[in-house]
PDB file of N, CA and C in Angstrom:
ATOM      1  N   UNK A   1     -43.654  -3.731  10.666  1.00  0.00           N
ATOM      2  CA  UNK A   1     -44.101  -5.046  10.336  1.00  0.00           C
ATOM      3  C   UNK A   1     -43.271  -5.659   9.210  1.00  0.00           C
ATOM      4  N   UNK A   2     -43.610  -6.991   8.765  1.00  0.00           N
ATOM      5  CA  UNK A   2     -42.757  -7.661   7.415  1.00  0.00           C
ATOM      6  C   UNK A   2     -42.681  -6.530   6.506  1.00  0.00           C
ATOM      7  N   UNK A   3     -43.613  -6.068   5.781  1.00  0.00           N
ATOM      8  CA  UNK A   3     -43.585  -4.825   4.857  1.00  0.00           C
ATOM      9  C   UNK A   3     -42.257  -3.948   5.136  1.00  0.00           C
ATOM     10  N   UNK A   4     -42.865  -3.389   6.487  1.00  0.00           N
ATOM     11  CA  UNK A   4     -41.124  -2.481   6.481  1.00  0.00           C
ATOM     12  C   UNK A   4     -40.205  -2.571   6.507  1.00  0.00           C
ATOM     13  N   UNK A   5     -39.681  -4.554   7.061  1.00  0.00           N
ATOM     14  CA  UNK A   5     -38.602  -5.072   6.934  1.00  0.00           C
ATOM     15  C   UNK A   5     -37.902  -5.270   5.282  1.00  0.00           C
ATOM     16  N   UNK A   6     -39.007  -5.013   4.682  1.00  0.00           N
ATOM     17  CA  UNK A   6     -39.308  -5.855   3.218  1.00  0.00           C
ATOM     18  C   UNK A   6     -38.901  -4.236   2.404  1.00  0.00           C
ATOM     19  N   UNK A   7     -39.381  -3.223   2.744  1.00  0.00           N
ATOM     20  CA  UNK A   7     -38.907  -2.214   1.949  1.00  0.00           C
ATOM     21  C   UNK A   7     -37.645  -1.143   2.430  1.00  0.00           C
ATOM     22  N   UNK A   8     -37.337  -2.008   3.822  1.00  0.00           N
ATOM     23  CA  UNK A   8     -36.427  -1.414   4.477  1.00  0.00           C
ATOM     24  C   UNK A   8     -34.896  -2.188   4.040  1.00  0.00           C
ATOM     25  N   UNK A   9     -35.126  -3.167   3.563  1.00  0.00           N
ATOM     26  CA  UNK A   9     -33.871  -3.645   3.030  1.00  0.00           C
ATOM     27  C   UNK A   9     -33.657  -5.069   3.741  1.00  0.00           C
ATOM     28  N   UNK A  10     -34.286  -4.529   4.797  1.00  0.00           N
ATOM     29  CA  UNK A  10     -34.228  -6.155   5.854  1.00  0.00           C
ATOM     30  C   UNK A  10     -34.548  -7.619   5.617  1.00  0.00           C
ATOM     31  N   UNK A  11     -35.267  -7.919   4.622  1.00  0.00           N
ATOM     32  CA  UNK A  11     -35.756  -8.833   4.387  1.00  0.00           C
ATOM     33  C   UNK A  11     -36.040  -9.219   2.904  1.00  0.00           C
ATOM     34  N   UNK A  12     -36.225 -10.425   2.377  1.00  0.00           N
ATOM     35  CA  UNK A  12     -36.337 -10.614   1.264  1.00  0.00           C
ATOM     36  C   UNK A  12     -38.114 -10.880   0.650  1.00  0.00           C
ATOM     37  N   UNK A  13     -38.404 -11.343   1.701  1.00  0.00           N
ATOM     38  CA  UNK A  13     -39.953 -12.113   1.073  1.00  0.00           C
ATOM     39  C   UNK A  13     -40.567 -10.882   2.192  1.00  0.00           C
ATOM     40  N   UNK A  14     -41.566 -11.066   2.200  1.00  0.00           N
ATOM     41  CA  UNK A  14     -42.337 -10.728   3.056  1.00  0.00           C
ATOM     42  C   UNK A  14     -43.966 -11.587   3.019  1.00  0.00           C
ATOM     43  N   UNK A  15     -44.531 -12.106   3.915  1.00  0.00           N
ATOM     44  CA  UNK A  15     -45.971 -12.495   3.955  1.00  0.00           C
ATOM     45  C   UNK A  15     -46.861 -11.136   4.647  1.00  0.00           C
ATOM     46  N   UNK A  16     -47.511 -10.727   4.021  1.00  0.00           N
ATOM     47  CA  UNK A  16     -48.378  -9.843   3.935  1.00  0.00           C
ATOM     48  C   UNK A  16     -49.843  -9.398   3.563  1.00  0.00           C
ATOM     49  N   UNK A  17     -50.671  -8.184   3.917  1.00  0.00           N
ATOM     50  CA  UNK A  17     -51.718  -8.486   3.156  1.00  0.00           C
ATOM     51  C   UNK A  17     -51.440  -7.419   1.981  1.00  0.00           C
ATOM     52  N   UNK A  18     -51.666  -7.770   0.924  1.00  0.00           N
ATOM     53  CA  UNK A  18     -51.348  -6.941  -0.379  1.00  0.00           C
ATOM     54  C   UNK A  18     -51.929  -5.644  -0.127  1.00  0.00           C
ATOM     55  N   UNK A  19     -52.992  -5.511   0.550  1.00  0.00           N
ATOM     56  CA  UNK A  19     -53.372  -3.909   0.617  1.00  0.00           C
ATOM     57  C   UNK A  19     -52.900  -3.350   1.182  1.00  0.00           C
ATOM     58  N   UNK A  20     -51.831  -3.802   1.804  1.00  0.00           N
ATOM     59  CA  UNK A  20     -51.267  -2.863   2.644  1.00  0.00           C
ATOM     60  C   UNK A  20     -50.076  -2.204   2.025  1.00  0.00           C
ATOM     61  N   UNK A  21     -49.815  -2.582   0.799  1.00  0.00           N
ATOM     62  CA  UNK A  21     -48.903  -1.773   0.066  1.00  0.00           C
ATOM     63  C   UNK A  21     -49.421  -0.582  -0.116  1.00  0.00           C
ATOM     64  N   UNK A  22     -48.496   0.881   0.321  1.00  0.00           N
ATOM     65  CA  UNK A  22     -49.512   1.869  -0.617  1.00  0.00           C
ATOM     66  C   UNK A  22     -49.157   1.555  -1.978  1.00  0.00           C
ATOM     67  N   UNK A  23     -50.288   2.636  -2.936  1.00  0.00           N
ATOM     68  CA  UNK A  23     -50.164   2.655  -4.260  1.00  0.00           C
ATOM     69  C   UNK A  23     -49.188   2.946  -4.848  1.00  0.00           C
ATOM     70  N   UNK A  24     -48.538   4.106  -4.035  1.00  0.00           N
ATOM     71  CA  UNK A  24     -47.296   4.725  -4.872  1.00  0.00           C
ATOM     72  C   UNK A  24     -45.815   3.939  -4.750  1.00  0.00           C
ATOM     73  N   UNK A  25     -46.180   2.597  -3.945  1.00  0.00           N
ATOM     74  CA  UNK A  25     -45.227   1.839  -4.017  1.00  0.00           C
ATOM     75  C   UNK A  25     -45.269   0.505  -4.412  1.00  0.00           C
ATOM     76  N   UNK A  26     -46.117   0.604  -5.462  1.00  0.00           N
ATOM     77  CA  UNK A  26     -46.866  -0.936  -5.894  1.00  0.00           C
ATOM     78  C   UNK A  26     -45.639  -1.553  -7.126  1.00  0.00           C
ATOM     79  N   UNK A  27     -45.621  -0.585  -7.755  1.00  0.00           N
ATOM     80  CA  UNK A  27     -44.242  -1.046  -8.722  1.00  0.00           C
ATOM     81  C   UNK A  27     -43.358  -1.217  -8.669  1.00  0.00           C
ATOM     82  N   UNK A  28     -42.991  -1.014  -7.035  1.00  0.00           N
ATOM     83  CA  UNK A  28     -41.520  -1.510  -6.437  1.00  0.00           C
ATOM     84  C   UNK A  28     -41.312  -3.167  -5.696  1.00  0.00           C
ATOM     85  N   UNK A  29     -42.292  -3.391  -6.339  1.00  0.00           N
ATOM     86  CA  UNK A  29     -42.510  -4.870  -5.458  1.00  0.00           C
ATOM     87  C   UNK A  29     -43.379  -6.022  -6.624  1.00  0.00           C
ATOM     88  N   UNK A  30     -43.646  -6.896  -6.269  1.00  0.00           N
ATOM     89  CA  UNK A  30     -44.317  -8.192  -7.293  1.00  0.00           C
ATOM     90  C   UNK A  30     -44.402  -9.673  -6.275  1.00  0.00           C
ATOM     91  N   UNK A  31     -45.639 -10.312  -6.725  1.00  0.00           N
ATOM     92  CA  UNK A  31     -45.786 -11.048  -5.966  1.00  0.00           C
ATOM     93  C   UNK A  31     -44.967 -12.386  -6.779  1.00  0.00           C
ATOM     94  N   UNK A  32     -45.064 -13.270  -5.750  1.00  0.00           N
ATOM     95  CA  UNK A  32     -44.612 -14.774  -6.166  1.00  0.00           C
ATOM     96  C   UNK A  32     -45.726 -15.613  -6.345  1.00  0.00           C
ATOM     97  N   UNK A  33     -45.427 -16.073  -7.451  1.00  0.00           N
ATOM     98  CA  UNK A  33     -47.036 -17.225  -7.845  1.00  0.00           C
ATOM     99  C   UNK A  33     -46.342 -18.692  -7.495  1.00  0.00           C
ATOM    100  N   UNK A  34     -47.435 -19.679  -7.413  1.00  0.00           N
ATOM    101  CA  UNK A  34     -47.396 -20.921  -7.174  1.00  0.00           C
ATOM    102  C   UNK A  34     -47.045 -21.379  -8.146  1.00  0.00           C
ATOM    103  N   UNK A  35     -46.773 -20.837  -9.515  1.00  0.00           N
ATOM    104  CA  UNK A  35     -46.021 -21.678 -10.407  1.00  0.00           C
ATOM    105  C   UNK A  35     -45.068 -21.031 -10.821  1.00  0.00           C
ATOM    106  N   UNK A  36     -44.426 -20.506 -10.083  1.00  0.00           N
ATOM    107  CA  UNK A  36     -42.871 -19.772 -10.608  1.00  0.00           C
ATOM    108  C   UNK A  36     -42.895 -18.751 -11.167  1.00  0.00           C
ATOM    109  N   UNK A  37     -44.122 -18.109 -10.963  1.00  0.00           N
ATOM    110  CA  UNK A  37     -43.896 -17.052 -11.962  1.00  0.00           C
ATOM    111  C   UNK A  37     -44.180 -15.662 -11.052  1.00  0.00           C
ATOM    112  N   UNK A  38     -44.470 -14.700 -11.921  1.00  0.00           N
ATOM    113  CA  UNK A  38     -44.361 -13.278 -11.114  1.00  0.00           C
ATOM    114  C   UNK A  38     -45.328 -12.435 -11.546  1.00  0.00           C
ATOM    115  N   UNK A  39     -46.320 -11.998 -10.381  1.00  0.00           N
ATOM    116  CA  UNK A  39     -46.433 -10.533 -10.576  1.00  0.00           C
ATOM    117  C   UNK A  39     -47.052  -9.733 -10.084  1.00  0.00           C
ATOM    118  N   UNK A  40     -47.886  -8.561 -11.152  1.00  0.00           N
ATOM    119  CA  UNK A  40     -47.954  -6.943  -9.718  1.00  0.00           C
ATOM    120  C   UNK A  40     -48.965  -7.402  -8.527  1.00  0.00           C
ATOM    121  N   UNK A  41     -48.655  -6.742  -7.735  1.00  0.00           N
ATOM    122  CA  UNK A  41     -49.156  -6.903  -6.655  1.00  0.00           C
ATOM    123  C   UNK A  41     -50.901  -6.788  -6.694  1.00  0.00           C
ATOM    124  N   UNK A  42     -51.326  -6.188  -7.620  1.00  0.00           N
ATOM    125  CA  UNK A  42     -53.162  -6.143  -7.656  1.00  0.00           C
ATOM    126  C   UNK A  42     -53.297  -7.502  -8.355  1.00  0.00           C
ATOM    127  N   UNK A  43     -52.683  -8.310  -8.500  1.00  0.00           N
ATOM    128  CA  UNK A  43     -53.209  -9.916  -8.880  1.00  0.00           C
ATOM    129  C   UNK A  43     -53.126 -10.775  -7.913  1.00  0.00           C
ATOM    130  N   UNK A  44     -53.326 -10.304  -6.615  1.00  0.00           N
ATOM    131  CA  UNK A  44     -53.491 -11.378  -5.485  1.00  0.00           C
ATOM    132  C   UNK A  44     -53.969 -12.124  -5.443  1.00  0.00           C
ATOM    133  N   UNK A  45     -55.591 -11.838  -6.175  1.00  0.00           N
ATOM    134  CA  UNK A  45     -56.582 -12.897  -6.215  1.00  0.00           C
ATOM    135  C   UNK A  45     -56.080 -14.182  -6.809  1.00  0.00           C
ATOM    136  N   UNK A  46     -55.392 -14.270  -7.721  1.00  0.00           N
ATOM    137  CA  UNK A  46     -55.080 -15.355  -8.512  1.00  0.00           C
ATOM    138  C   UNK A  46     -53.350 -15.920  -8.373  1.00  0.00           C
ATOM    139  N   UNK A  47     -52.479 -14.652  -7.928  1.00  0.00           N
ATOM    140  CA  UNK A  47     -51.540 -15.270  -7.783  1.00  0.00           C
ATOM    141  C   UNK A  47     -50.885 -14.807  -6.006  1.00  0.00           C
ATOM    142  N   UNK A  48     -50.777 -16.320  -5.960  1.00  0.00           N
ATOM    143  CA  UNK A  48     -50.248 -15.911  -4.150  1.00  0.00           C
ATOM    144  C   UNK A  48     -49.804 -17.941  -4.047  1.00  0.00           C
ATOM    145  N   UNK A  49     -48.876 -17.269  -2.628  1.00  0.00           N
ATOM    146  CA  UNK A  49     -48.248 -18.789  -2.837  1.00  0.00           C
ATOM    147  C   UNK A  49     -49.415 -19.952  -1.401  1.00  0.00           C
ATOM    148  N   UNK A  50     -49.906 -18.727  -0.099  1.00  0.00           N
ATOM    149  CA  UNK A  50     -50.533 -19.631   0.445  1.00  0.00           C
ATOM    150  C   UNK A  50     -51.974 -18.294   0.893  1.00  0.00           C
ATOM    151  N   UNK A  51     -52.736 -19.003   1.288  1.00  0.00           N
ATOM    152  CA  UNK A  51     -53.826 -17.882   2.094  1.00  0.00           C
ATOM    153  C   UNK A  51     -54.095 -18.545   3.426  1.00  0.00           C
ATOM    154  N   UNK A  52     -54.009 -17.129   4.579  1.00  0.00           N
ATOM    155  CA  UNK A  52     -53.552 -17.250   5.882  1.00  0.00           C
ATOM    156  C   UNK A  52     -54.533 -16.355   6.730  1.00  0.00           C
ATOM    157  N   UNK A  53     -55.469 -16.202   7.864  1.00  0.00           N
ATOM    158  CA  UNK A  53     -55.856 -15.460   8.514  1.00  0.00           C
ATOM    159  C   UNK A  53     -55.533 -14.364   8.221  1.00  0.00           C
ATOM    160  N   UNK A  54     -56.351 -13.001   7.939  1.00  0.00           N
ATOM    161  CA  UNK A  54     -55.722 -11.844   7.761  1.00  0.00           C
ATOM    162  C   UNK A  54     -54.802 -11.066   9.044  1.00  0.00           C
ATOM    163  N   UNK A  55     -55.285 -11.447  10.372  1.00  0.00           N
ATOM    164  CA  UNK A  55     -55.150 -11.088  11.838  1.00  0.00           C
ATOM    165  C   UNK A  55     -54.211 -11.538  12.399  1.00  0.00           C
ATOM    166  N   UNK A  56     -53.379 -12.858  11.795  1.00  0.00           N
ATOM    167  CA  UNK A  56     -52.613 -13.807  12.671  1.00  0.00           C
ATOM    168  C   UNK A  56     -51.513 -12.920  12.493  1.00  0.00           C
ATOM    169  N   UNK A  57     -50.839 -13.129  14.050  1.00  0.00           N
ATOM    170  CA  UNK A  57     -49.647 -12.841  14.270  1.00  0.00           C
ATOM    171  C   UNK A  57     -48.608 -13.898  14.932  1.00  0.00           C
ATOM    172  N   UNK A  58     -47.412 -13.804  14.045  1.00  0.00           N
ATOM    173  CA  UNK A  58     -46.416 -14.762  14.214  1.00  0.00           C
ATOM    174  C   UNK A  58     -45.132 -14.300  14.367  1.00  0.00           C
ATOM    175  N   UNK A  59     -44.327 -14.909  15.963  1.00  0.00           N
ATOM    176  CA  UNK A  59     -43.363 -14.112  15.890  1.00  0.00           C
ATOM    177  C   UNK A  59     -42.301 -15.567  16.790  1.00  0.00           C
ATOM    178  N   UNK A  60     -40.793 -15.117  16.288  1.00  0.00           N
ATOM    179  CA  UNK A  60     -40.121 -15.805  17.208  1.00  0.00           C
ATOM    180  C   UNK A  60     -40.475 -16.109  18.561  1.00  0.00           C
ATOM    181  N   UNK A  61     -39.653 -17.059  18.815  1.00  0.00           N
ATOM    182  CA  UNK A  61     -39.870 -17.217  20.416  1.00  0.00           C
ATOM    183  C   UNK A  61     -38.911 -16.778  20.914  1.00  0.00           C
ATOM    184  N   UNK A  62     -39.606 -15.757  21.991  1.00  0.00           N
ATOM    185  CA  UNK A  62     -38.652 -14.562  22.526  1.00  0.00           C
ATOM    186  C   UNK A  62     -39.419 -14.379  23.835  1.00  0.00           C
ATOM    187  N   UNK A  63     -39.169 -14.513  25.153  1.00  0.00           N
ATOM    188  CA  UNK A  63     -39.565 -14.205  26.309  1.00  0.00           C
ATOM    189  C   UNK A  63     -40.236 -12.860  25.987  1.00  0.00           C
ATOM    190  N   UNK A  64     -39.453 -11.896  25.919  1.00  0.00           N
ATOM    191  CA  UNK A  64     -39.795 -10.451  26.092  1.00  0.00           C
ATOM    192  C   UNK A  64     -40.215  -9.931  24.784  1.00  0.00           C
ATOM    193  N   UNK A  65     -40.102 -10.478  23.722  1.00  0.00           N
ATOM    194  CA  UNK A  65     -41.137 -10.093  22.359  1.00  0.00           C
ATOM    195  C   UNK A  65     -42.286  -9.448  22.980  1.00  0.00           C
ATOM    196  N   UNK A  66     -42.956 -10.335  23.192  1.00  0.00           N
ATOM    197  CA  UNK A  66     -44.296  -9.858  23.331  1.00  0.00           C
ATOM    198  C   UNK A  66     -44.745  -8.397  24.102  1.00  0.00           C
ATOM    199  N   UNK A  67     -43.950  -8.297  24.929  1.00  0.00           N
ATOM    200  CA  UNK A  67     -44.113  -6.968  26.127  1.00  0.00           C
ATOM    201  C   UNK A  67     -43.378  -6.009  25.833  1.00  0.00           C
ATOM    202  N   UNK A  68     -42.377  -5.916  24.343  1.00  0.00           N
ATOM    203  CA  UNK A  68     -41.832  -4.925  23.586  1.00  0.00           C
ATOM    204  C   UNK A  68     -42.798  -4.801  22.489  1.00  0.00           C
ATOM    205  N   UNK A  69     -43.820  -5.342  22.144  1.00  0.00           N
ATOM    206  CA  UNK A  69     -44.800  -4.925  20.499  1.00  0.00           C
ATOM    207  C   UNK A  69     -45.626  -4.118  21.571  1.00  0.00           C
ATOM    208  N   UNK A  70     -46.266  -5.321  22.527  1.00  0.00           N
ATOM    209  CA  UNK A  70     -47.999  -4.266  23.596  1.00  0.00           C
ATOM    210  C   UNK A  70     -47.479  -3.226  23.993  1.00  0.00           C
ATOM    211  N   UNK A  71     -46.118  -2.968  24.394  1.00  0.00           N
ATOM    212  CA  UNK A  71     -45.545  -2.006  25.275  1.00  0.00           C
ATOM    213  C   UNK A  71     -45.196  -0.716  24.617  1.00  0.00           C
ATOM    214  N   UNK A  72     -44.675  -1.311  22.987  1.00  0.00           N
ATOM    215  CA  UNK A  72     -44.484   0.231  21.984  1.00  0.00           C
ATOM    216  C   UNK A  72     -45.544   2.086  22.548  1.00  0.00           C
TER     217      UNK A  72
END
């Protein structure tokens, strides 16, 4: 998912749900606040840039996307 793109090197941002960081990798990461500023990831409540369905999934438009994620 974004996360693994995100700690895999692949990606820069990631939209995510913060719990899904484990713990032992919480200090390798920091969130982005709505006013420019930064930080650890257990301050979600207060700092985050938008709030989004926890469930939604969003992906390019790709014919065969879809029947390569159900199909894994």
């Amino acid at each position: 998912g974004a996360f693994q793109c995100l700690k895999d090197g692949a990606g820069d941002v990631a939209f995510i749900n913060p719990l899904a960081v484990p713990a032992a990798e919480k200090a390798s990461y920091e969130l982005l606040c709505k006013d420019g500023t930064r930080a650890p990831i257990d301050s979600y409540k207060t700092c985050h840039l938008a709030r989004v369905p926890a469930h939604a999934v969003v992906s390019r438009k790709d014919p065969e996307l879809a029947d390569r994620i159900y199909n894994k």
